[in-house]
N, C-alpha and C. Protein backbone atom coordinates (compact mmCIF):
# COMPACT_ATOMS: atom_id res chain seq x y z
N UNK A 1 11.32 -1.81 -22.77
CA UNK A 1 10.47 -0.96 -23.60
C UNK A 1 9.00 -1.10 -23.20
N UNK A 2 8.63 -2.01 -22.41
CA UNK A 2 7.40 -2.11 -22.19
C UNK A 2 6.78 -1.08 -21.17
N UNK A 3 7.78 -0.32 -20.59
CA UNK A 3 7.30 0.80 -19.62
C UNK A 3 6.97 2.00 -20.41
N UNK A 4 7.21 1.61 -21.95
CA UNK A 4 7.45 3.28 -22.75
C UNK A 4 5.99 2.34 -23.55
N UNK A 5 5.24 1.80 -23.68
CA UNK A 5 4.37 1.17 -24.40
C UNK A 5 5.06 0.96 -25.88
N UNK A 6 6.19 0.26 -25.74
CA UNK A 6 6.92 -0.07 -26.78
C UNK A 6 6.24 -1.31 -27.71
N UNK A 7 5.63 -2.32 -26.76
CA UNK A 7 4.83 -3.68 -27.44
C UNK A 7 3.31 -3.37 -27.75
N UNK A 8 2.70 -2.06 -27.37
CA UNK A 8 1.21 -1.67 -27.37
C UNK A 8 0.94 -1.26 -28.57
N UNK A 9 0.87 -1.91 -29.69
CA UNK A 9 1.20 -1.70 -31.09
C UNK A 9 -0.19 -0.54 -31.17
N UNK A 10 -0.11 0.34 -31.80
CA UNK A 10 -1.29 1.04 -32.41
C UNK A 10 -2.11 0.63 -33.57
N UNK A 11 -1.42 -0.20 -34.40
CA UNK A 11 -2.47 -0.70 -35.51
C UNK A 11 -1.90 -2.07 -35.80
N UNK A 12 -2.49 -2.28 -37.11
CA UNK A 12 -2.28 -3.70 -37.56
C UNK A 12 -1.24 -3.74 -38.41
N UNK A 13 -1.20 -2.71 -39.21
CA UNK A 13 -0.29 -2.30 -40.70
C UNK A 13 1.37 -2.33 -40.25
N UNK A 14 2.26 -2.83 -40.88
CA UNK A 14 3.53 -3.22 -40.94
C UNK A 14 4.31 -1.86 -40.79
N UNK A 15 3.61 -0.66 -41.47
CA UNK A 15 4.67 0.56 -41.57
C UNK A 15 4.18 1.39 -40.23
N UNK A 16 2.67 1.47 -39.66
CA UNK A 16 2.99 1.75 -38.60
C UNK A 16 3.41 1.29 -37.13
N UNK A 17 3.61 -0.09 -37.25
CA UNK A 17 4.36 -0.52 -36.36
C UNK A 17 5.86 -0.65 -36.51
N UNK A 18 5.99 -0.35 -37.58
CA UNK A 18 7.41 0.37 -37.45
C UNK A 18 7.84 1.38 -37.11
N UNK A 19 7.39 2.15 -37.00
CA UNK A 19 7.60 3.90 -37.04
C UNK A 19 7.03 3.96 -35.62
N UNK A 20 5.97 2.77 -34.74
CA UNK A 20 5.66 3.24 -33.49
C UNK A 20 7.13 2.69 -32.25
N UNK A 21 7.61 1.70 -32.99
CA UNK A 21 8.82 1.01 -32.03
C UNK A 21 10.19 2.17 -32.68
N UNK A 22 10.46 2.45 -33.65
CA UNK A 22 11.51 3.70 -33.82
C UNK A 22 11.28 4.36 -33.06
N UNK A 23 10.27 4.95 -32.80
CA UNK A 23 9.97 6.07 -31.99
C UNK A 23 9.90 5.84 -30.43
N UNK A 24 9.64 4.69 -30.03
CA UNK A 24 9.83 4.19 -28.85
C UNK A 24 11.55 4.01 -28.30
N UNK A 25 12.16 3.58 -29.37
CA UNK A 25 13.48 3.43 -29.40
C UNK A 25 14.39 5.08 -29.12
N UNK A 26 13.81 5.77 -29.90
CA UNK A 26 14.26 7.18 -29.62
C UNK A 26 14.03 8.07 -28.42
N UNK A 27 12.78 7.71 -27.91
CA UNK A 27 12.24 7.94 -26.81
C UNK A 27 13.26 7.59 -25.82
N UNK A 28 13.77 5.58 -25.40
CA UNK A 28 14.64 5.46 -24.63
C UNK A 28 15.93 5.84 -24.69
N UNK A 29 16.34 6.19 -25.63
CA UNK A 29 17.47 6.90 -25.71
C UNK A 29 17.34 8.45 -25.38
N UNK A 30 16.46 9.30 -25.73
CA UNK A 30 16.39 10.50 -24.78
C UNK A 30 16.16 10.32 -23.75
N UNK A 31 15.80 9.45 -23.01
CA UNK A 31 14.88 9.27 -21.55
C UNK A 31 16.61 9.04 -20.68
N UNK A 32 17.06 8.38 -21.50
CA UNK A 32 18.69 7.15 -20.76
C UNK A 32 19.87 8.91 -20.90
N UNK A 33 19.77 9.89 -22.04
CA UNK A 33 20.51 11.11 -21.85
C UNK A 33 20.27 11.70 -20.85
N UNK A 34 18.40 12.04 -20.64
CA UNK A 34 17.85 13.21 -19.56
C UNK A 34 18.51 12.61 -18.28
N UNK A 35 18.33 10.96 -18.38
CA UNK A 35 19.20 10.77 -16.88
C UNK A 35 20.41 10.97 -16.54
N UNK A 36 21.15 10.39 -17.43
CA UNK A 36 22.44 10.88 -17.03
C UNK A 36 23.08 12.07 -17.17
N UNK A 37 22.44 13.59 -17.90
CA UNK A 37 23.01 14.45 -17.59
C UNK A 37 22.34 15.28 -17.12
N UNK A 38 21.13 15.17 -17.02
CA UNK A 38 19.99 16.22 -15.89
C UNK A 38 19.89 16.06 -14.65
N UNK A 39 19.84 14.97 -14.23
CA UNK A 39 19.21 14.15 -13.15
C UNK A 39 20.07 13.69 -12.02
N UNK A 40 19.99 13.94 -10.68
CA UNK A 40 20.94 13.31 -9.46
C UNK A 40 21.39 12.23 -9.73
N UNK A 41 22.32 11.80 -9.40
CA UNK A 41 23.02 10.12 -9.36
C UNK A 41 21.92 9.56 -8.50
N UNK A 42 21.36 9.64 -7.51
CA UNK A 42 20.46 8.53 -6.82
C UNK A 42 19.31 8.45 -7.91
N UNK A 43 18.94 9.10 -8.88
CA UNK A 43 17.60 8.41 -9.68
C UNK A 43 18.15 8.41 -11.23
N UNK A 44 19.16 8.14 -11.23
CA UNK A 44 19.97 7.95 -13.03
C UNK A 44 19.63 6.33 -13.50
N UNK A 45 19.05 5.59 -11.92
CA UNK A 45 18.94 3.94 -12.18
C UNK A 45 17.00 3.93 -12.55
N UNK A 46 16.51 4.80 -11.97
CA UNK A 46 15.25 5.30 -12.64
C UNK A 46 14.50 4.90 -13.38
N UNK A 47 13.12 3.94 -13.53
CA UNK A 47 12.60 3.57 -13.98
C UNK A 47 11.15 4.65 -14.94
N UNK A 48 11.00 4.65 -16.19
CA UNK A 48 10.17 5.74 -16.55
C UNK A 48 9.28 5.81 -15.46
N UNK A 49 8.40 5.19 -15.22
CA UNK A 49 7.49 5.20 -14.45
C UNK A 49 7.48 6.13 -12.91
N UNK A 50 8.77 5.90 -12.62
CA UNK A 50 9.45 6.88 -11.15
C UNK A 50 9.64 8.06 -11.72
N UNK A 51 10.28 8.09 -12.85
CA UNK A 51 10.41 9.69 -13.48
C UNK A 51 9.10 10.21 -13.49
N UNK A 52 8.20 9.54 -14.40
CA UNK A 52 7.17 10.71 -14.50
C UNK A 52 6.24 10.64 -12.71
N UNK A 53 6.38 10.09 -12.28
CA UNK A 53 5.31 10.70 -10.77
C UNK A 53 6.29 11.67 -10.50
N UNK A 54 7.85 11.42 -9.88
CA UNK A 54 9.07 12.42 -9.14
C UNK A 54 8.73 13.22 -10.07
N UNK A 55 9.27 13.55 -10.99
CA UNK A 55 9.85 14.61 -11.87
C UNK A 55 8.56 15.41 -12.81
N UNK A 56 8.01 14.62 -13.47
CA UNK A 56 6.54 15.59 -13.93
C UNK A 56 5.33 15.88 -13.30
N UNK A 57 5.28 15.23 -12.15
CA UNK A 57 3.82 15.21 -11.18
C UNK A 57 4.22 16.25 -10.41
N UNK A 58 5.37 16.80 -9.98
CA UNK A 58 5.91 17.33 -8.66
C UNK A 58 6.04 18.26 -9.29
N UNK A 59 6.69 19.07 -10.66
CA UNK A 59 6.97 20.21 -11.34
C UNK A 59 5.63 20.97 -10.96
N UNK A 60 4.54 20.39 -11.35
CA UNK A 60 3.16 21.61 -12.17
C UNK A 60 2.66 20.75 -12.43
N UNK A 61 1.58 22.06 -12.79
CA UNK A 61 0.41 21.43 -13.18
C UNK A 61 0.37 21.59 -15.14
N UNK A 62 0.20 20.63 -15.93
CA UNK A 62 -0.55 20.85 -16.92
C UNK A 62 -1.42 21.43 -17.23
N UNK A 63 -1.56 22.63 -17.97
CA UNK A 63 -3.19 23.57 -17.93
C UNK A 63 -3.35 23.77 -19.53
N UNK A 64 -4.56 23.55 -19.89
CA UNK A 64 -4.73 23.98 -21.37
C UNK A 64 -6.12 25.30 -21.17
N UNK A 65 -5.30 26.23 -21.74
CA UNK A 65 -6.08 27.32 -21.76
C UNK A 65 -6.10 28.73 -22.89
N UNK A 66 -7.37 28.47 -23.30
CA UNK A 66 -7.28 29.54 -24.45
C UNK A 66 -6.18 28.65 -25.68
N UNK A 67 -6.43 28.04 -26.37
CA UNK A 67 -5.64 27.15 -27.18
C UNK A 67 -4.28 26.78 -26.84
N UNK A 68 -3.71 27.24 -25.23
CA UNK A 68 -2.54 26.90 -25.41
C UNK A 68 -2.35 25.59 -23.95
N UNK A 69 -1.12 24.61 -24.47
CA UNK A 69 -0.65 24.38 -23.18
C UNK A 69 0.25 24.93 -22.00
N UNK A 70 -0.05 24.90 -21.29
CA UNK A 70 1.01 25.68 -20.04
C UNK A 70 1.38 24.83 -19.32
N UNK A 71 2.58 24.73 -18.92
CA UNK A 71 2.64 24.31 -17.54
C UNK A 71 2.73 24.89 -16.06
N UNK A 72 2.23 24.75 -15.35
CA UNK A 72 1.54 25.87 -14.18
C UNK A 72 2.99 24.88 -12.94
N UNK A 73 3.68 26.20 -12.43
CA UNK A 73 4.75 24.99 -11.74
C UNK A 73 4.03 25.39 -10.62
N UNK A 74 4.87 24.57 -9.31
CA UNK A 74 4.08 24.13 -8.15
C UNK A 74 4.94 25.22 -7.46
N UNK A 75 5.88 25.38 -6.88
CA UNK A 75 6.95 26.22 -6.33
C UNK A 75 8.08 26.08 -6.51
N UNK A 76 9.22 27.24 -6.17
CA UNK A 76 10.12 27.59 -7.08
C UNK A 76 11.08 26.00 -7.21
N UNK A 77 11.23 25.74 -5.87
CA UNK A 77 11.97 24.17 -5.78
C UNK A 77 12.24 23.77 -6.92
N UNK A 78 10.08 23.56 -7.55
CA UNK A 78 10.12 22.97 -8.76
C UNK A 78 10.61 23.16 -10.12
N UNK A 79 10.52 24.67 -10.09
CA UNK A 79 11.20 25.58 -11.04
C UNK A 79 12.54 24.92 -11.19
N UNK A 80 13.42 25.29 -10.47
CA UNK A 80 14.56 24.87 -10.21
C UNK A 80 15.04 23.42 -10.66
N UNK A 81 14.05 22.35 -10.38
CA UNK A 81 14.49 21.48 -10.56
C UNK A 81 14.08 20.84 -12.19
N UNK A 82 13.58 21.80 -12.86
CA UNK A 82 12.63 21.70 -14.60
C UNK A 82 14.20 22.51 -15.06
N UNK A 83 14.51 23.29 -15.06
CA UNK A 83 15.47 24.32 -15.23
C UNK A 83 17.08 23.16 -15.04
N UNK A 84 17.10 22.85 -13.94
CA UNK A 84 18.68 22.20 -14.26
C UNK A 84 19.17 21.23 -15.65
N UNK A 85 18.20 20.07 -15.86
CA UNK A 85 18.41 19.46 -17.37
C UNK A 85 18.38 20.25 -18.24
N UNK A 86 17.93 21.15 -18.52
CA UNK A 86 18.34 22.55 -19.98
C UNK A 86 19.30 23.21 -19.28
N UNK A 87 19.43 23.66 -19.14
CA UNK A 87 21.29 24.16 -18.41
C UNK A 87 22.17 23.20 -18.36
N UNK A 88 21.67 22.02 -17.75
CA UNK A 88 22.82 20.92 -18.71
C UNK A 88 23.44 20.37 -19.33
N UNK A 89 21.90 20.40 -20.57
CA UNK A 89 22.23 20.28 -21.74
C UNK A 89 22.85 21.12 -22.56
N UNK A 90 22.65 22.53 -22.19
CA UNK A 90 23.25 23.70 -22.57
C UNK A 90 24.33 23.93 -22.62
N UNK A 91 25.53 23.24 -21.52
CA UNK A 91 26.55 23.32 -21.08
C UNK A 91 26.99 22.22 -21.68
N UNK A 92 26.39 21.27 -21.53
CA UNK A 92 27.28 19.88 -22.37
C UNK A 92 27.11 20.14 -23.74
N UNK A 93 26.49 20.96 -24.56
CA UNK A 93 26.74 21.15 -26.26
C UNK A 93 28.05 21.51 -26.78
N UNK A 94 28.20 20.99 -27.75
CA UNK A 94 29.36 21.59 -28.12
C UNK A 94 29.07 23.05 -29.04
N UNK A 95 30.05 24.06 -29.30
CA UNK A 95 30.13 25.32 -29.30
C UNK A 95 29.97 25.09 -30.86
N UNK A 96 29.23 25.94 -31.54
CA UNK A 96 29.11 25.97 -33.06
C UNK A 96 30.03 26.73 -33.45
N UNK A 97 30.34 26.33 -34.84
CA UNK A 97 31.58 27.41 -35.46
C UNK A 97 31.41 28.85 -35.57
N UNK A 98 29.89 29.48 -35.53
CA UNK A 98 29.48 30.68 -35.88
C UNK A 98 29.98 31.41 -34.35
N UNK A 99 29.55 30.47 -33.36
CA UNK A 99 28.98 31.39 -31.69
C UNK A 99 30.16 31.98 -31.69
């Protein structure tokens, strides 16, 4: 957890250092899904730190403009490779009673 600033407490107070390690906790558990069902088998062993340079540095650019955020991608590659984990996830859901 120390790669997710899990021990970098934000305050002094008991309830928000609770609510900052839950949330850290939830974090590695989405981070440990995106790998194993988005992500190639050679980087599923993946350290956060490798994810975000590979995978968010290489997508785009971050742009805030006119109140909004964007993300500005780099080329389609990158497209492509932002796009496969939501199609994954998409496919691994299970089907609601309504669809």
């Amino acid at each position: 957890m120390n790669e997710l600033a899990g021990w970098c407490l934000p305050s002094q107070k008991f309830g928000a250092k609770a609510a900052w390690l839950r949330m850290n906790v939830l974090l590695y558990n989405l981070l440990s899904a995106f790998k194993r069902v988005g992500l190639p088998e050679e980087m599923q062993d993946a350290r956060p730190k490798r994810l975000r340079f590979l995978v968010l540095n290489t997508v785009g650019k971050v742009v805030r403009h006119a109140r909004e955020t964007l993300l500005r991608f780099a080329a389609a590659v990158a497209r492509a490779l932002s796009d496969a984990p939501r199609t994954a996830f998409r496919l691994a859901r299970p089907a609601l009673a309504g669809e």
